[in-house]
PDB file of N, CA and C in Angstrom:
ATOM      1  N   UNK A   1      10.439  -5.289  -9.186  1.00  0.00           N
ATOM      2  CA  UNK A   1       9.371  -4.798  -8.355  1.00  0.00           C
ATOM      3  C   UNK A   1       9.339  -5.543  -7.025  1.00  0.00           C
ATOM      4  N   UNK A   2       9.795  -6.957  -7.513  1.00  0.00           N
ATOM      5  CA  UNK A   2       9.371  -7.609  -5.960  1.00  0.00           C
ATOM      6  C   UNK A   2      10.297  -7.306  -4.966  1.00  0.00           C
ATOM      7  N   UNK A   3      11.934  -6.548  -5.604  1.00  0.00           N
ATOM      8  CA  UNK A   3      13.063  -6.812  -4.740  1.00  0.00           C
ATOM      9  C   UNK A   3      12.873  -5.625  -4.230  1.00  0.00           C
ATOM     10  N   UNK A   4      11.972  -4.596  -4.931  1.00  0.00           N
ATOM     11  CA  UNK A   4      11.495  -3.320  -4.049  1.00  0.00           C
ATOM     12  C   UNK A   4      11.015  -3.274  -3.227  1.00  0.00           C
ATOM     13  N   UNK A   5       9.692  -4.015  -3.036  1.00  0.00           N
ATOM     14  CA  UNK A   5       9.011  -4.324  -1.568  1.00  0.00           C
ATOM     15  C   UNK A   5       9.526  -4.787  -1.040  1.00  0.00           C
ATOM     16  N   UNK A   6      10.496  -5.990  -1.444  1.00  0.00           N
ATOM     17  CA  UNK A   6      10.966  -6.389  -0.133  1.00  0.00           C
ATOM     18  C   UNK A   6      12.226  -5.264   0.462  1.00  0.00           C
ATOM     19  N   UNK A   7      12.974  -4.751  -0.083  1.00  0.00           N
ATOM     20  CA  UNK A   7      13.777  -3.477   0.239  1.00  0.00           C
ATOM     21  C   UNK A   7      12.949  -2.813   1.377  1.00  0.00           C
ATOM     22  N   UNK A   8      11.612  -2.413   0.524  1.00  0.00           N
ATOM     23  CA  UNK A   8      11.074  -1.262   1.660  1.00  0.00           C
ATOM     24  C   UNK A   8      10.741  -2.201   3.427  1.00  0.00           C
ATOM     25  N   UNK A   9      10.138  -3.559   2.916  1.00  0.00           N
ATOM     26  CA  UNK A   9       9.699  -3.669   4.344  1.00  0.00           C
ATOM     27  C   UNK A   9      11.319  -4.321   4.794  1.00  0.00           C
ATOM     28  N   UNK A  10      12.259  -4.227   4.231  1.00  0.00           N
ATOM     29  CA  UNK A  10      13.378  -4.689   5.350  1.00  0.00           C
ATOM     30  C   UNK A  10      14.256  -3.418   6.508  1.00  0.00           C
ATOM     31  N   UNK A  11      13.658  -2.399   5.106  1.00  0.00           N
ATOM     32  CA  UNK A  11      14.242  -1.121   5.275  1.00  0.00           C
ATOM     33  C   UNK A  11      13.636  -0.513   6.821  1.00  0.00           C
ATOM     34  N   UNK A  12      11.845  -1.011   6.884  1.00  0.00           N
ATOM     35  CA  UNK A  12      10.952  -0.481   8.423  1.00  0.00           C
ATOM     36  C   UNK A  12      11.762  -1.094   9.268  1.00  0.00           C
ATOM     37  N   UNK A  13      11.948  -2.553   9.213  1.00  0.00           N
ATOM     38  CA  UNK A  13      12.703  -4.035  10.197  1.00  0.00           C
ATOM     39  C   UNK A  13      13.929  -2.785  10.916  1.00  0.00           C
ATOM     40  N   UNK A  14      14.668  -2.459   9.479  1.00  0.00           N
ATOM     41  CA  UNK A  14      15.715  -1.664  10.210  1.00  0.00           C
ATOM     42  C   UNK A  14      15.471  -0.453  11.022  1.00  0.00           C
ATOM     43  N   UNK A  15      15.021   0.209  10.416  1.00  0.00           N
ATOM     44  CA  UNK A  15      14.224   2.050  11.175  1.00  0.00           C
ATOM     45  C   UNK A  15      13.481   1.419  12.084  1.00  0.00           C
ATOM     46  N   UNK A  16      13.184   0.699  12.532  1.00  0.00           N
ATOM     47  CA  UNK A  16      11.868   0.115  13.466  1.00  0.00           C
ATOM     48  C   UNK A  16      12.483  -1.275  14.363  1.00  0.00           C
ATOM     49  N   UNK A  17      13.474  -1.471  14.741  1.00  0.00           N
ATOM     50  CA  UNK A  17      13.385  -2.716  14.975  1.00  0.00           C
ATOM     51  C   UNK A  17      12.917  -3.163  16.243  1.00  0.00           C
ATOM     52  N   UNK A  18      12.523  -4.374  16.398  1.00  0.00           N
ATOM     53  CA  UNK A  18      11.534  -5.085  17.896  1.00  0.00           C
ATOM     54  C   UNK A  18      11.756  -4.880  18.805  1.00  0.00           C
ATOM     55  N   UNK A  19      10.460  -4.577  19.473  1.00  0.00           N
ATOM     56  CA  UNK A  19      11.216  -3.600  20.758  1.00  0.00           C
ATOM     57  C   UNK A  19      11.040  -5.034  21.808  1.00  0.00           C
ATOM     58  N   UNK A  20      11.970  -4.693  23.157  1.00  0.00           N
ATOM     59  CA  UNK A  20      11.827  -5.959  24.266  1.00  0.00           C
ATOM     60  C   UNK A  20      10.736  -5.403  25.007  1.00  0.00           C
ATOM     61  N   UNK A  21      10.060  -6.466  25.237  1.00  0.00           N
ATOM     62  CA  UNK A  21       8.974  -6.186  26.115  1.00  0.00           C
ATOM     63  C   UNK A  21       9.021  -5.306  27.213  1.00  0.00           C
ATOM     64  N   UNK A  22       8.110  -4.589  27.078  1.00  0.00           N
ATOM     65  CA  UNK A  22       8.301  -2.761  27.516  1.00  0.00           C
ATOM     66  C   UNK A  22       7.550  -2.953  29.142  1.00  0.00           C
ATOM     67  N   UNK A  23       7.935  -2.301  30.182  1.00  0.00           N
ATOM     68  CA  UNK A  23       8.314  -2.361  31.299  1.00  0.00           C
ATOM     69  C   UNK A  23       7.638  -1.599  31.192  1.00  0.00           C
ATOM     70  N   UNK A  24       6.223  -1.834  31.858  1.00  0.00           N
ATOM     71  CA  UNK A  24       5.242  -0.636  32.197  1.00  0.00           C
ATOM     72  C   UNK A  24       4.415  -0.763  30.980  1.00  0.00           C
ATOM     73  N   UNK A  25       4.032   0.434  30.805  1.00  0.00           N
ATOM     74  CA  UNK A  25       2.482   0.796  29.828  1.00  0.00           C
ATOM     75  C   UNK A  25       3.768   1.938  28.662  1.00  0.00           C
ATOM     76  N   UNK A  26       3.197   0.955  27.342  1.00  0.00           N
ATOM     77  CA  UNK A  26       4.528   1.483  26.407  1.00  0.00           C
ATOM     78  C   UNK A  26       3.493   2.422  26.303  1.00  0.00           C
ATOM     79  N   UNK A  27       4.716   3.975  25.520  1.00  0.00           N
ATOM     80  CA  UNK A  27       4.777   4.801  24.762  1.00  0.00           C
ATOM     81  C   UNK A  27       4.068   5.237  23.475  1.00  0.00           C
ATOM     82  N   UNK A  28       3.856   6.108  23.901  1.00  0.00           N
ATOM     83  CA  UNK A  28       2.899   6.347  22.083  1.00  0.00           C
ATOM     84  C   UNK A  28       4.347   6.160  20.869  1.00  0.00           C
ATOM     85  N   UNK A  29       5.634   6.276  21.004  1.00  0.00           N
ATOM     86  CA  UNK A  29       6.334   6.022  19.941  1.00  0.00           C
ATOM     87  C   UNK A  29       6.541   4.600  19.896  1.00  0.00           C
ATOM     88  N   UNK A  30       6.598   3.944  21.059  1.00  0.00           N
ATOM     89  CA  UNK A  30       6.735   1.873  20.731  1.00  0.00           C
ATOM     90  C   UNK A  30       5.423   1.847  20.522  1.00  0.00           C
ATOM     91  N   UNK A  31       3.932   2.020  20.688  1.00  0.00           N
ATOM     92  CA  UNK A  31       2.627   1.814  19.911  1.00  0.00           C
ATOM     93  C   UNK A  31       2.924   1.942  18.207  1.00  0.00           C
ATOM     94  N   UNK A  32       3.754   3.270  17.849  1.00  0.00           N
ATOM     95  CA  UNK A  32       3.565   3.994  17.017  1.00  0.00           C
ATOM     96  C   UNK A  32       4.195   2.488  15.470  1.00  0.00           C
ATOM     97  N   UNK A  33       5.591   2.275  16.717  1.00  0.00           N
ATOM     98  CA  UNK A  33       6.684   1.549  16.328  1.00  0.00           C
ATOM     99  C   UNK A  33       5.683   0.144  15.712  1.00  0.00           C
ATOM    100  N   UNK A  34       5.091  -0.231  16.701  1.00  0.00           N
ATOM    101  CA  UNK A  34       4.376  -1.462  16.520  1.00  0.00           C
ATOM    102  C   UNK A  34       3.303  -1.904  15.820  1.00  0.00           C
ATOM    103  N   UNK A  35       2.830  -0.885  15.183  1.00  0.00           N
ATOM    104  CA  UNK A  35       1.468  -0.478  14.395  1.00  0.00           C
ATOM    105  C   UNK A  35       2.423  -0.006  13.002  1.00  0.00           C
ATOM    106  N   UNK A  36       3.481   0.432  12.689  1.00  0.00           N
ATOM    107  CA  UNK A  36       4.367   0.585  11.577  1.00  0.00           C
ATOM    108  C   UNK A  36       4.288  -1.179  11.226  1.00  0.00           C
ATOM    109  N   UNK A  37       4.909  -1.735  12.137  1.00  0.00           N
ATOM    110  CA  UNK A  37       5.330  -3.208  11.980  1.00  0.00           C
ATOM    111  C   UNK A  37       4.414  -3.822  11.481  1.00  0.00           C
ATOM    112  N   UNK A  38       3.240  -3.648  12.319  1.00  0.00           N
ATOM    113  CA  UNK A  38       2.040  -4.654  11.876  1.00  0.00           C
ATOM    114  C   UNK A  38       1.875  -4.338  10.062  1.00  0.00           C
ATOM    115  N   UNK A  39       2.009  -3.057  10.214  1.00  0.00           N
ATOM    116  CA  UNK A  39       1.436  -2.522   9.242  1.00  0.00           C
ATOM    117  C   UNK A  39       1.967  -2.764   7.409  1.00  0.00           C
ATOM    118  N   UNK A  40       3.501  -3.341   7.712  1.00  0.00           N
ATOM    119  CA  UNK A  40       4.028  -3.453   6.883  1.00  0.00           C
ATOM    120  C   UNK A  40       4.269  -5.111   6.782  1.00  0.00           C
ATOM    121  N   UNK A  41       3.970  -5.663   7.654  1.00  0.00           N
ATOM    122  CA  UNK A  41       3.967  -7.504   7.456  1.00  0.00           C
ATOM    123  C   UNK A  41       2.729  -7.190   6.440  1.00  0.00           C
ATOM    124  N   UNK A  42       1.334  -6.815   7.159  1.00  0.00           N
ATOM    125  CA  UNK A  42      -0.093  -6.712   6.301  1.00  0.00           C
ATOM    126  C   UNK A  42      -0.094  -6.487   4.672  1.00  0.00           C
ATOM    127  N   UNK A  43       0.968  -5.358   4.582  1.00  0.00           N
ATOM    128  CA  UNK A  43       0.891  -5.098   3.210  1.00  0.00           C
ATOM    129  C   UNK A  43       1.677  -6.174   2.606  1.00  0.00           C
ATOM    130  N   UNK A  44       2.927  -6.671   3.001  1.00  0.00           N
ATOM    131  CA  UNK A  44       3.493  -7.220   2.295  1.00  0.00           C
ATOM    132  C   UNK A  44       2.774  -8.769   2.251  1.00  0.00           C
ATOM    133  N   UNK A  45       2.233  -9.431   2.891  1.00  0.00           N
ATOM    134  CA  UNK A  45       1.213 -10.420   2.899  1.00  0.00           C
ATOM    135  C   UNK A  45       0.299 -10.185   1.317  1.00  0.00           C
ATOM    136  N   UNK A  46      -0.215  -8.735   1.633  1.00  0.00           N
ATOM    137  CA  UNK A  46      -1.546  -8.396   0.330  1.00  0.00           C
ATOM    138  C   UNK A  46      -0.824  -8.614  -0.402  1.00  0.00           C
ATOM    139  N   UNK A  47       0.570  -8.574  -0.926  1.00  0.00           N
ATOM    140  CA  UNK A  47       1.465  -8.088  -1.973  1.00  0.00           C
ATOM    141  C   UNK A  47       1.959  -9.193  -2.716  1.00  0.00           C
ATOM    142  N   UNK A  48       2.110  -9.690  -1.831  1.00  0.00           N
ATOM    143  CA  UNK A  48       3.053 -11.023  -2.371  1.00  0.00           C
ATOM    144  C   UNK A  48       2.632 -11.911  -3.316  1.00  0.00           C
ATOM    145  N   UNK A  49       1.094 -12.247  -3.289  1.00  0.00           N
ATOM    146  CA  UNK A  49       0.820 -12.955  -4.466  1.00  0.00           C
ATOM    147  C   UNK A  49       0.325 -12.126  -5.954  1.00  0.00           C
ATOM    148  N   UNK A  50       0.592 -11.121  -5.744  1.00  0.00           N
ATOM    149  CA  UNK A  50       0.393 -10.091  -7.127  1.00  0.00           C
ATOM    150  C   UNK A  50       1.757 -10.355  -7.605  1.00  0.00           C
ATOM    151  N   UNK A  51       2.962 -10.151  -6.999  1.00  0.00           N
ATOM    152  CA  UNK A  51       4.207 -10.046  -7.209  1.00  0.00           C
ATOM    153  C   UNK A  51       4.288 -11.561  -8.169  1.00  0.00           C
ATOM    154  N   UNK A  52       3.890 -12.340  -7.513  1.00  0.00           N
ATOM    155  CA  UNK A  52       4.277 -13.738  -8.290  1.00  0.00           C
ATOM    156  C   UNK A  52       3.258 -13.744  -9.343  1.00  0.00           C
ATOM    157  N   UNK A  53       2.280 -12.849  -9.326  1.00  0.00           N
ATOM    158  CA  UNK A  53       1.591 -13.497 -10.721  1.00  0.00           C
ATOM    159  C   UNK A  53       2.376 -12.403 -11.800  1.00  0.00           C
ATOM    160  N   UNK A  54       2.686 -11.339 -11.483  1.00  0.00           N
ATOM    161  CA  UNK A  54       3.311 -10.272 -12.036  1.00  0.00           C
ATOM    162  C   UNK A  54       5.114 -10.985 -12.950  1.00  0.00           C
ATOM    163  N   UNK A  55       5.353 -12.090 -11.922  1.00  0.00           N
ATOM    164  CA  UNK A  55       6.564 -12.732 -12.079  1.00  0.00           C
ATOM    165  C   UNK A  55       6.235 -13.594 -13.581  1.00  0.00           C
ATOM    166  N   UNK A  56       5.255 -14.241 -13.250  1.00  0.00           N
ATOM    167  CA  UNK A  56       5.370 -15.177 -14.530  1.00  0.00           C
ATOM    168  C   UNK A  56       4.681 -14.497 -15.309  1.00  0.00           C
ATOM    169  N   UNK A  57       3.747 -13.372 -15.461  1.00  0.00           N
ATOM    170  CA  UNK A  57       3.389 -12.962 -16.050  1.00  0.00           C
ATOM    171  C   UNK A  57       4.447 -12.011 -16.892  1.00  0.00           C
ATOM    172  N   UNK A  58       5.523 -11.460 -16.739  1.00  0.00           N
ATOM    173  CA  UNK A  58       6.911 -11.054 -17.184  1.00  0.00           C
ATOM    174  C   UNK A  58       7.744 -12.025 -17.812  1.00  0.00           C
ATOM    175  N   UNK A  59       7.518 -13.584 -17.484  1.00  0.00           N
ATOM    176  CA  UNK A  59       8.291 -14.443 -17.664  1.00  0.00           C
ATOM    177  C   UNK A  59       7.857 -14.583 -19.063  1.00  0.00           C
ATOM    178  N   UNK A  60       6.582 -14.759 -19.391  1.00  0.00           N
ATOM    179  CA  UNK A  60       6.050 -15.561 -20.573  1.00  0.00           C
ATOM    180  C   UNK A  60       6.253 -14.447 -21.417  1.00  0.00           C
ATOM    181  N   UNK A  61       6.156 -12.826 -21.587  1.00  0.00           N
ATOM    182  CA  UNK A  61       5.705 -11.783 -22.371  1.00  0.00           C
ATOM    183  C   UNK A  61       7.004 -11.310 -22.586  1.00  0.00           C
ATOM    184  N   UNK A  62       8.254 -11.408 -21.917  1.00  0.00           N
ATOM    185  CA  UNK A  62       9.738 -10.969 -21.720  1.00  0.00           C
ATOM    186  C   UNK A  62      10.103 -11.499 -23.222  1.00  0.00           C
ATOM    187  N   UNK A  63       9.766 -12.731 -23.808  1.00  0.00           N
ATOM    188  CA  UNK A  63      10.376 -12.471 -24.947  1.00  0.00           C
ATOM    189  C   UNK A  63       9.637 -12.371 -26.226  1.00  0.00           C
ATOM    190  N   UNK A  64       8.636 -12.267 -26.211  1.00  0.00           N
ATOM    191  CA  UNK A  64       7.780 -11.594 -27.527  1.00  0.00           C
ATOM    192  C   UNK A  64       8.227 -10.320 -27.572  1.00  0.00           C
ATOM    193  N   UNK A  65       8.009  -9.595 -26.578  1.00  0.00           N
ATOM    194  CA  UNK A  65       8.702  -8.289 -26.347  1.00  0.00           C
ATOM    195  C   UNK A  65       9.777  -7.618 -26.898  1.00  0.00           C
ATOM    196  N   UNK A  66      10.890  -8.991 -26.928  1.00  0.00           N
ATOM    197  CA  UNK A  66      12.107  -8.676 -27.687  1.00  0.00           C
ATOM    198  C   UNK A  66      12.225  -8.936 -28.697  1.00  0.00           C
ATOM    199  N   UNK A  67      11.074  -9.921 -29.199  1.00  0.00           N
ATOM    200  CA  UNK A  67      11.089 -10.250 -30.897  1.00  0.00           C
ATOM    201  C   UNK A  67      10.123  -9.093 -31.243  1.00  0.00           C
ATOM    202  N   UNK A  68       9.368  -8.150 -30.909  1.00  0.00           N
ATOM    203  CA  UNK A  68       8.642  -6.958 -31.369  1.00  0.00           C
ATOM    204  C   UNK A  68       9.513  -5.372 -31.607  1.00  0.00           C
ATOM    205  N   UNK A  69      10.553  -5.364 -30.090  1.00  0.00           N
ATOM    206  CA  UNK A  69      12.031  -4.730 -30.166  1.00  0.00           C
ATOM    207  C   UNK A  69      12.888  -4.959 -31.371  1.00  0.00           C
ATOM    208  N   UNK A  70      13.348  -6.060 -31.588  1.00  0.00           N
ATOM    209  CA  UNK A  70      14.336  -6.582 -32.469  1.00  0.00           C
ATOM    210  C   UNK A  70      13.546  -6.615 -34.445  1.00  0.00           C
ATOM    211  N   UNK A  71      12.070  -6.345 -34.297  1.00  0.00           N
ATOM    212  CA  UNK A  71      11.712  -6.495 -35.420  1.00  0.00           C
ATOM    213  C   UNK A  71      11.650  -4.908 -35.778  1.00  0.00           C
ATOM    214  N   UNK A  72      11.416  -3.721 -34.717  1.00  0.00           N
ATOM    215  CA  UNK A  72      11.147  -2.315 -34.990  1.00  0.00           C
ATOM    216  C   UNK A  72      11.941  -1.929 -34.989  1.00  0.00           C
ATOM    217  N   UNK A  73      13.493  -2.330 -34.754  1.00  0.00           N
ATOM    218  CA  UNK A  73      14.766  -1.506 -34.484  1.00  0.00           C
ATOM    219  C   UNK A  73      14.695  -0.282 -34.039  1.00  0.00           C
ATOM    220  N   UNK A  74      14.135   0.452 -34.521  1.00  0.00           N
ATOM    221  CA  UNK A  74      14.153   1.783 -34.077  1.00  0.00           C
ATOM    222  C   UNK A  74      12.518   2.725 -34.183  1.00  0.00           C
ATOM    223  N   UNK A  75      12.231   2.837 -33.509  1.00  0.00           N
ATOM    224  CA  UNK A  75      10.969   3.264 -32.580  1.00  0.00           C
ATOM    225  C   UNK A  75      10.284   4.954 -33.650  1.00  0.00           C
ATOM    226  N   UNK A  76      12.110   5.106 -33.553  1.00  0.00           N
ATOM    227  CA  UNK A  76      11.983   6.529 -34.753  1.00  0.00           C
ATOM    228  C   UNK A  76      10.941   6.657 -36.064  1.00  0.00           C
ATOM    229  N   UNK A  77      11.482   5.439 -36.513  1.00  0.00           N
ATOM    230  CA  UNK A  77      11.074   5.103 -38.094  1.00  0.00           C
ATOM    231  C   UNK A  77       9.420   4.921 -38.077  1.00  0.00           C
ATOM    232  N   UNK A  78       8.494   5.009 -36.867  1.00  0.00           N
ATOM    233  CA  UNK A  78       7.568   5.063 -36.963  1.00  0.00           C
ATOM    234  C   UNK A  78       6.732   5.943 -36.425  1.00  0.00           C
ATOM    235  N   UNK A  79       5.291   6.044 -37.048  1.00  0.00           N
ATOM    236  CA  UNK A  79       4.114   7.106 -36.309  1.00  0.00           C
ATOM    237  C   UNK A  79       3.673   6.553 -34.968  1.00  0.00           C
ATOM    238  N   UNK A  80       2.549   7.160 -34.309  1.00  0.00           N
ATOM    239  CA  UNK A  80       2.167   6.065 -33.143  1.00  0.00           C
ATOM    240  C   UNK A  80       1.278   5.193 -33.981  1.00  0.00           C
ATOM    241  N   UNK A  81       0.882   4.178 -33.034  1.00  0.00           N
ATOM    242  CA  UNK A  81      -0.177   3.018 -33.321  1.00  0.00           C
ATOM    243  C   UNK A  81      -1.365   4.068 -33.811  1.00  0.00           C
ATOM    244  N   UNK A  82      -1.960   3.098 -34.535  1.00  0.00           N
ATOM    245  CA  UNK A  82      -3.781   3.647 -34.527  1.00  0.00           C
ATOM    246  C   UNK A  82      -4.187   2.803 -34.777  1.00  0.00           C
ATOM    247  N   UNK A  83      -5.623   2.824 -34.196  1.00  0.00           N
ATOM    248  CA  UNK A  83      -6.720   1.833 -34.101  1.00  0.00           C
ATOM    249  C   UNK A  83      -7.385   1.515 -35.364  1.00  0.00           C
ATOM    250  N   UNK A  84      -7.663   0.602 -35.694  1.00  0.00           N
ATOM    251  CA  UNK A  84      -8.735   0.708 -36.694  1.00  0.00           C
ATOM    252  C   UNK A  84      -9.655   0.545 -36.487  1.00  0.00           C
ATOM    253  N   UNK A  85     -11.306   0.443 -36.793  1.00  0.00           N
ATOM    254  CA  UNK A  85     -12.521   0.190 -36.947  1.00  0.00           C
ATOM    255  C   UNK A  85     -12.573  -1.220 -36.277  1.00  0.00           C
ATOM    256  N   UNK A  86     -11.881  -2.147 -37.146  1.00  0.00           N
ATOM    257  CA  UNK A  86     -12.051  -3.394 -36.649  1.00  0.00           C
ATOM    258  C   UNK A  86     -11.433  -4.238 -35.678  1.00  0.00           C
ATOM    259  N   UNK A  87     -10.501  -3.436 -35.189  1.00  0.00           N
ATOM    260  CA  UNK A  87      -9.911  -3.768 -33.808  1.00  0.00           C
ATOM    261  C   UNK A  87      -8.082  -3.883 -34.417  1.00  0.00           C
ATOM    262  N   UNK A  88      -8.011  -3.981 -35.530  1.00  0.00           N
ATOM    263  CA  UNK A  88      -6.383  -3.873 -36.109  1.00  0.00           C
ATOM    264  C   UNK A  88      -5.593  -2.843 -35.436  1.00  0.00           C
ATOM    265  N   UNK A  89      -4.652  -2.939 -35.179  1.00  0.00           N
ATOM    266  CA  UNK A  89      -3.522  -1.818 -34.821  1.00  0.00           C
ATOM    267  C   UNK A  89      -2.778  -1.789 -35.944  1.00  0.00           C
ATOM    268  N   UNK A  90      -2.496  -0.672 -36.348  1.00  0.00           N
ATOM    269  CA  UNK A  90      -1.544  -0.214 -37.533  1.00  0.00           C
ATOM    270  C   UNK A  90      -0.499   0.544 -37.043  1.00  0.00           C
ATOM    271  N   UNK A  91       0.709   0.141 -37.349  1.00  0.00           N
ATOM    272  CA  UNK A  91       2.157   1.153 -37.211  1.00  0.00           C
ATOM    273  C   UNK A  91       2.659   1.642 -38.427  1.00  0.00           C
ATOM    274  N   UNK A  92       2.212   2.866 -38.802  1.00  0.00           N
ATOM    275  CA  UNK A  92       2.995   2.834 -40.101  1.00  0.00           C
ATOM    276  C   UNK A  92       4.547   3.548 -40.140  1.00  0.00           C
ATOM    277  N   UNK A  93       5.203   3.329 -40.879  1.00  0.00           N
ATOM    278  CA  UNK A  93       6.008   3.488 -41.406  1.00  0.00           C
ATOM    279  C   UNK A  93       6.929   5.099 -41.905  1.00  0.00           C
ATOM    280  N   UNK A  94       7.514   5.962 -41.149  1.00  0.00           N
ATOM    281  CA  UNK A  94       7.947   7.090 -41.569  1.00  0.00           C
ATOM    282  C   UNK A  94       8.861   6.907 -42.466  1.00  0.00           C
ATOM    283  N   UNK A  95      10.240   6.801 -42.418  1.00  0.00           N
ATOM    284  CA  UNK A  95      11.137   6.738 -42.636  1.00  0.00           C
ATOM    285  C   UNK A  95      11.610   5.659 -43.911  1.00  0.00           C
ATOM    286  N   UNK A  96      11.684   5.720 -44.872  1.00  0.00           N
ATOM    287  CA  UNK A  96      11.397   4.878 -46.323  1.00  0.00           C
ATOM    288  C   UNK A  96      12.696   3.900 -45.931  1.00  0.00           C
ATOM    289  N   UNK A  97      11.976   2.213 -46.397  1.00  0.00           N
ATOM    290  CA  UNK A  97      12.961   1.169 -46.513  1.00  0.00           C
ATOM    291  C   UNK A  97      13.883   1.519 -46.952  1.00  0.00           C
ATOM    292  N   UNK A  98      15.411   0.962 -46.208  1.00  0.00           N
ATOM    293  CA  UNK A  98      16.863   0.793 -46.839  1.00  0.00           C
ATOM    294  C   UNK A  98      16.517  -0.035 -48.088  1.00  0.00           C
ATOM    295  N   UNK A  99      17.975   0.127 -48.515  1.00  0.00           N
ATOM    296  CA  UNK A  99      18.137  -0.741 -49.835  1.00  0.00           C
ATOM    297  C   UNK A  99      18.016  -2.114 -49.410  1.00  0.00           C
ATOM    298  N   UNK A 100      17.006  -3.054 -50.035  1.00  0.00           N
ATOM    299  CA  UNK A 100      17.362  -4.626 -49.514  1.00  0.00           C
ATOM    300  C   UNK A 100      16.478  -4.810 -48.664  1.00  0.00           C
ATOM    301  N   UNK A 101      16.022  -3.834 -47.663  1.00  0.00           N
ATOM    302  CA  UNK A 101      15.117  -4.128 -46.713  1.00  0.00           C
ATOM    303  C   UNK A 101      13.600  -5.040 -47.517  1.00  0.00           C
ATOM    304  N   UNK A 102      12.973  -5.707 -46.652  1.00  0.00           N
ATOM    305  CA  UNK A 102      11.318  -5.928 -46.901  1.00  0.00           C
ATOM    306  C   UNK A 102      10.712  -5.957 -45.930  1.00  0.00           C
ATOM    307  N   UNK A 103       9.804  -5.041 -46.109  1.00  0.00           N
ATOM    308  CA  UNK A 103       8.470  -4.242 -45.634  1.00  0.00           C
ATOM    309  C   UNK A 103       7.682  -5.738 -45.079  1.00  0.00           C
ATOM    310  N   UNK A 104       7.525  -5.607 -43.310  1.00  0.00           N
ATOM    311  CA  UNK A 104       6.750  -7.553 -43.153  1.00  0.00           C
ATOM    312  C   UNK A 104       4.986  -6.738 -43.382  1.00  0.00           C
TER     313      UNK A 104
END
């Protein structure tokens, strides 16, 4: 996500790049140009510290994730979640244990 924003605002830098100080009373397209610019430092400023909490927040959850992957093997073998009454999530079970398997 973060290498996206930064893609997009390098991508304006390029389509847009700094104009030399304009000789006379600029243009509604170098205004236009320059108000793009502003416009995309601003966002990426707002952005940037979501991105990093988003970062470690991926960092810490990246591998429970894969021990929840690696415990369901296959996504098939089950119904969706449902809620219970008391706040439990239940996954049950379609597809009947292999031989050997145990049910956690």
């Amino acid at each position: 996500m973060r290498h996206f924003c930064f893609a997009i605002v390098a991508a304006s830098f390029v389509a847009f790049p700094s104009v030399a100080e304009p000789q006379g009373e600029p243009d509604g397209a170098d205004l236009l140009e320059q108000g793009l610019q502003l416009l995309f430092k601003e966002l990426l400023s707002q952005i940037e510290p979501a991105l990093k909490d988003f970062e470690t927040f991926s960092d810490e959850l990246g591998p429970k994730v894969q021990q929840l992957i690696e415990m369901i093997d296959d996504f098939r073998n089950y119904e969706a979640p449902e809620k219970m009454p008391n706040g439990d999530i239940i996954i049950r079970r379609i597809r009947p244990l292999k031989e050997g398997e145990i049910e956690l």
